[in-house]
C-alpha atoms as a PDB file:
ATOM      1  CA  UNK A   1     330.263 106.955  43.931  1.00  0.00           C
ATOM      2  CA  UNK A   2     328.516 103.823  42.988  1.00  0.00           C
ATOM      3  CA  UNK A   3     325.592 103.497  40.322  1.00  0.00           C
ATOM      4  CA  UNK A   4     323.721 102.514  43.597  1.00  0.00           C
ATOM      5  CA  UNK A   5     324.734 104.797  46.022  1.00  0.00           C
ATOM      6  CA  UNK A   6     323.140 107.497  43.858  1.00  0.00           C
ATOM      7  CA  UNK A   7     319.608 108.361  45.837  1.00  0.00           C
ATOM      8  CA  UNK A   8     317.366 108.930  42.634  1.00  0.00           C
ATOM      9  CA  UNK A   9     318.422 105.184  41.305  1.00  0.00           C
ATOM     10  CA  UNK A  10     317.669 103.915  44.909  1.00  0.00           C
ATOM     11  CA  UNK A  11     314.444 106.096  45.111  1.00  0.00           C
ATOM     12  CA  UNK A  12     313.549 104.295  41.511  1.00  0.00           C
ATOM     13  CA  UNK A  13     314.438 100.298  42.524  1.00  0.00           C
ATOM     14  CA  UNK A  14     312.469 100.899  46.040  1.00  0.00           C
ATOM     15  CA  UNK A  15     309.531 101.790  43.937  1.00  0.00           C
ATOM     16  CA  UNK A  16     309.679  98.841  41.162  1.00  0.00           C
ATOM     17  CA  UNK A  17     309.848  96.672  44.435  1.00  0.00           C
ATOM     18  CA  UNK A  18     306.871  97.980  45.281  1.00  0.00           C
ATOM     19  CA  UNK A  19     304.976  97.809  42.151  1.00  0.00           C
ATOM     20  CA  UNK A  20     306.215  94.293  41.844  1.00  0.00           C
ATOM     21  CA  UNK A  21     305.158  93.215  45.492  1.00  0.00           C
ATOM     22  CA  UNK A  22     301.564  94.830  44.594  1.00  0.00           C
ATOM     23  CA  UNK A  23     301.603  93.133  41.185  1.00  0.00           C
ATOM     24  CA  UNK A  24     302.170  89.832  42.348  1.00  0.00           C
ATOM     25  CA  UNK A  25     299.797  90.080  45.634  1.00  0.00           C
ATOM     26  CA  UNK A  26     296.902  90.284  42.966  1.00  0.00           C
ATOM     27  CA  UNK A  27     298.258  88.051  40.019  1.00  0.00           C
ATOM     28  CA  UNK A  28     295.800  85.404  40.644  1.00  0.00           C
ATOM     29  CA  UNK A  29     292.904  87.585  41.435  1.00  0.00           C
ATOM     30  CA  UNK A  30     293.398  89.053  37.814  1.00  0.00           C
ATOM     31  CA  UNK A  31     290.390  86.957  36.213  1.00  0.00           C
ATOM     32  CA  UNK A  32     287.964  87.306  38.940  1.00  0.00           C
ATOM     33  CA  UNK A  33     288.345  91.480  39.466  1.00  0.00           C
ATOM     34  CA  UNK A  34     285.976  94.066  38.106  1.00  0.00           C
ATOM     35  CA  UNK A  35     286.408  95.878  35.551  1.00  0.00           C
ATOM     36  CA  UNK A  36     288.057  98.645  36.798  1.00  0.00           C
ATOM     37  CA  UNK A  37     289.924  96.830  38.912  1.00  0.00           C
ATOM     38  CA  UNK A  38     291.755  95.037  36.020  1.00  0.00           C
ATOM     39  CA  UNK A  39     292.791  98.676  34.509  1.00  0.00           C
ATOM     40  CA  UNK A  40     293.961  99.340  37.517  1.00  0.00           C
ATOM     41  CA  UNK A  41     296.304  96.148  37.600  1.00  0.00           C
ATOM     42  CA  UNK A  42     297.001  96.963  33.973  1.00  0.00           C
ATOM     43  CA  UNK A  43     297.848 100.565  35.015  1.00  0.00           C
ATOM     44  CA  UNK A  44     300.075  99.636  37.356  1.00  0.00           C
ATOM     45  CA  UNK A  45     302.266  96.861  35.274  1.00  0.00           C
ATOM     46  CA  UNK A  46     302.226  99.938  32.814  1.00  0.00           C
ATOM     47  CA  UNK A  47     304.166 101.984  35.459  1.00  0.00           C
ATOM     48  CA  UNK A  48     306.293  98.852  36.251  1.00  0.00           C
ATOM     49  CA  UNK A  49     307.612  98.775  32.505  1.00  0.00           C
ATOM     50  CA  UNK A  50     307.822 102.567  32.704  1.00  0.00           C
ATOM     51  CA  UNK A  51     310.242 102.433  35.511  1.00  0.00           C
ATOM     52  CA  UNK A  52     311.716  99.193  34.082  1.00  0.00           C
ATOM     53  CA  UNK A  53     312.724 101.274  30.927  1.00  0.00           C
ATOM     54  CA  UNK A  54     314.106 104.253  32.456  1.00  0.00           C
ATOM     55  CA  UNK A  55     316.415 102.218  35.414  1.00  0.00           C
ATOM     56  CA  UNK A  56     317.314  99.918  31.998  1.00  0.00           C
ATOM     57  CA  UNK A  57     318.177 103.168  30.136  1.00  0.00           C
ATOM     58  CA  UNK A  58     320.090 104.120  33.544  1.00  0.00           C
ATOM     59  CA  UNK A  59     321.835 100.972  33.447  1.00  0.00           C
ATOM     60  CA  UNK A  60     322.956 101.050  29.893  1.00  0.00           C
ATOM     61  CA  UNK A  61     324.783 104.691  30.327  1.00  0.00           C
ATOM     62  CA  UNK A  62     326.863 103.445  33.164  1.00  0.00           C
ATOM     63  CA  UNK A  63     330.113 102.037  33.631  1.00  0.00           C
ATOM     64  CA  UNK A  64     329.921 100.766  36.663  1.00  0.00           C
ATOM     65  CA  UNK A  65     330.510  97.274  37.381  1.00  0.00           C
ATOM     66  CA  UNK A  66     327.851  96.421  39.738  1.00  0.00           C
ATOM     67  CA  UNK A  67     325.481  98.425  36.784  1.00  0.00           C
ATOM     68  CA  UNK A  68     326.930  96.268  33.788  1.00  0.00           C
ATOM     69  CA  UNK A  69     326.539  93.252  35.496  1.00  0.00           C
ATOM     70  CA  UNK A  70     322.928  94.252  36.721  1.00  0.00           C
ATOM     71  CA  UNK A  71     322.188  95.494  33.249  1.00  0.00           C
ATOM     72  CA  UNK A  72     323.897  91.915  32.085  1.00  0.00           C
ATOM     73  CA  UNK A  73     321.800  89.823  34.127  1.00  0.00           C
ATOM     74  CA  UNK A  74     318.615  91.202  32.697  1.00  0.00           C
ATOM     75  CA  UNK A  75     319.581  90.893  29.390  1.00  0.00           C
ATOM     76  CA  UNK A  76     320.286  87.055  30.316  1.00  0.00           C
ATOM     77  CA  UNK A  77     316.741  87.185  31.921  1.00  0.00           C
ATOM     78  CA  UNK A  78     315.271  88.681  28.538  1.00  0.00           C
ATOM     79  CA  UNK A  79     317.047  85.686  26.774  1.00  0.00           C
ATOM     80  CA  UNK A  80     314.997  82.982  29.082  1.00  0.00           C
ATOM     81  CA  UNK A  81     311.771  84.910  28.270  1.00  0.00           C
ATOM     82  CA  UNK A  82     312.269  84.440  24.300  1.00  0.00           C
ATOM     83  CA  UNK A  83     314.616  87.669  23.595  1.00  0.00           C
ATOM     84  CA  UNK A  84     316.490  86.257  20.841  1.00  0.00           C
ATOM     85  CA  UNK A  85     320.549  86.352  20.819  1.00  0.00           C
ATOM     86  CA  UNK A  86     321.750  90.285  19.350  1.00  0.00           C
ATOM     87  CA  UNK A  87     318.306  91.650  19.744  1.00  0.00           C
ATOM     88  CA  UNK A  88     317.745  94.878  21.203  1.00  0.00           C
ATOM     89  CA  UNK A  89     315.844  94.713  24.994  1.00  0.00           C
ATOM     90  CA  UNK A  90     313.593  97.685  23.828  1.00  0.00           C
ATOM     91  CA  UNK A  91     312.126  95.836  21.178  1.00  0.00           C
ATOM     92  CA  UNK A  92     310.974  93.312  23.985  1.00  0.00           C
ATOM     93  CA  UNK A  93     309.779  96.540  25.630  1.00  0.00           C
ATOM     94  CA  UNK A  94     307.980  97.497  22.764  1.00  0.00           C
ATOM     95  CA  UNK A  95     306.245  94.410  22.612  1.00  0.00           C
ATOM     96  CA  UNK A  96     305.159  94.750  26.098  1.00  0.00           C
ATOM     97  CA  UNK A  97     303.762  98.181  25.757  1.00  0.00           C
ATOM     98  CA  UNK A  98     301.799  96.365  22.673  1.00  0.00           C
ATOM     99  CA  UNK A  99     300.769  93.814  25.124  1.00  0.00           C
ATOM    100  CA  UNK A 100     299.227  96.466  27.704  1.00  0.00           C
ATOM    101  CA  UNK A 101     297.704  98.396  25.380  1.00  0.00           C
ATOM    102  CA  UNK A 102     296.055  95.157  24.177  1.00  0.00           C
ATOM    103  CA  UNK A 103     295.058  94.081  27.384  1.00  0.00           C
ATOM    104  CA  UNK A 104     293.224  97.293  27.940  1.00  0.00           C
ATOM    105  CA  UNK A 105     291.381  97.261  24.893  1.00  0.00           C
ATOM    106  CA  UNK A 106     290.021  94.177  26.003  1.00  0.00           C
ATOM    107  CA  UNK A 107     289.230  95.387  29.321  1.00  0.00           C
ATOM    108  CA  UNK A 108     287.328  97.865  27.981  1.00  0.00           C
ATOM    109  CA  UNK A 109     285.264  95.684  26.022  1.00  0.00           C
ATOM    110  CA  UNK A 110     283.964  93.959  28.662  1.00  0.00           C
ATOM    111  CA  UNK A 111     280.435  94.890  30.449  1.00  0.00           C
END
């Protein structure tokens, strides 16, 4: 059986679909939502990276070819976003998690 044939790992990249599709319907309404509006954005990019990290961890545990080249291709990805050459993807994670965290902080801040 392949990688993908396996219902929880199609069950998982139906949902990060999703949470992408929502993300990106409400990008550019980011800096004119309320308050709780923008944790909720930031709430769900939080899941997105959640999911992101487990189908990555999936990915990485696999041998099978469509998953190494999958897991390959967002490694190359990482790499046009700044991930430097030998680097470990879950330190770019990492960073992201910082970045949320951040962005929440600052959320709450506001009046």
């Amino acid at each position: 059986m392949s990688f993908f044939d396996s219902d929880i790992v199609r069950a998982e990249m139906t949902e990060i679909s999703e949470l992408q599709e929502e993300i990106y319907r409400n990008v550019f309404k980011f800096p004119h939502m309320s308050k709780d509006e923008k944790l909720s954005h930031v709430d769900l990019l939080d899941r997105l990276l959640d999911k992101q990290k487990i189908l990555y961890a999936r990915l990485s545990f696999s041998d099978d070819p469509e998953a190494v080249e999958m897991r390959n291709q967002i490694i190359e990805s990482a790499k046009m976003m700044g991930l430097q050459e030998g680097m470990d993807i879950s330190y770019m994670f990492g960073n992201m998690e910082k970045l949320l965290e951040t962005m929440k902080k600052e959320i709450d801040k506001q009046s």
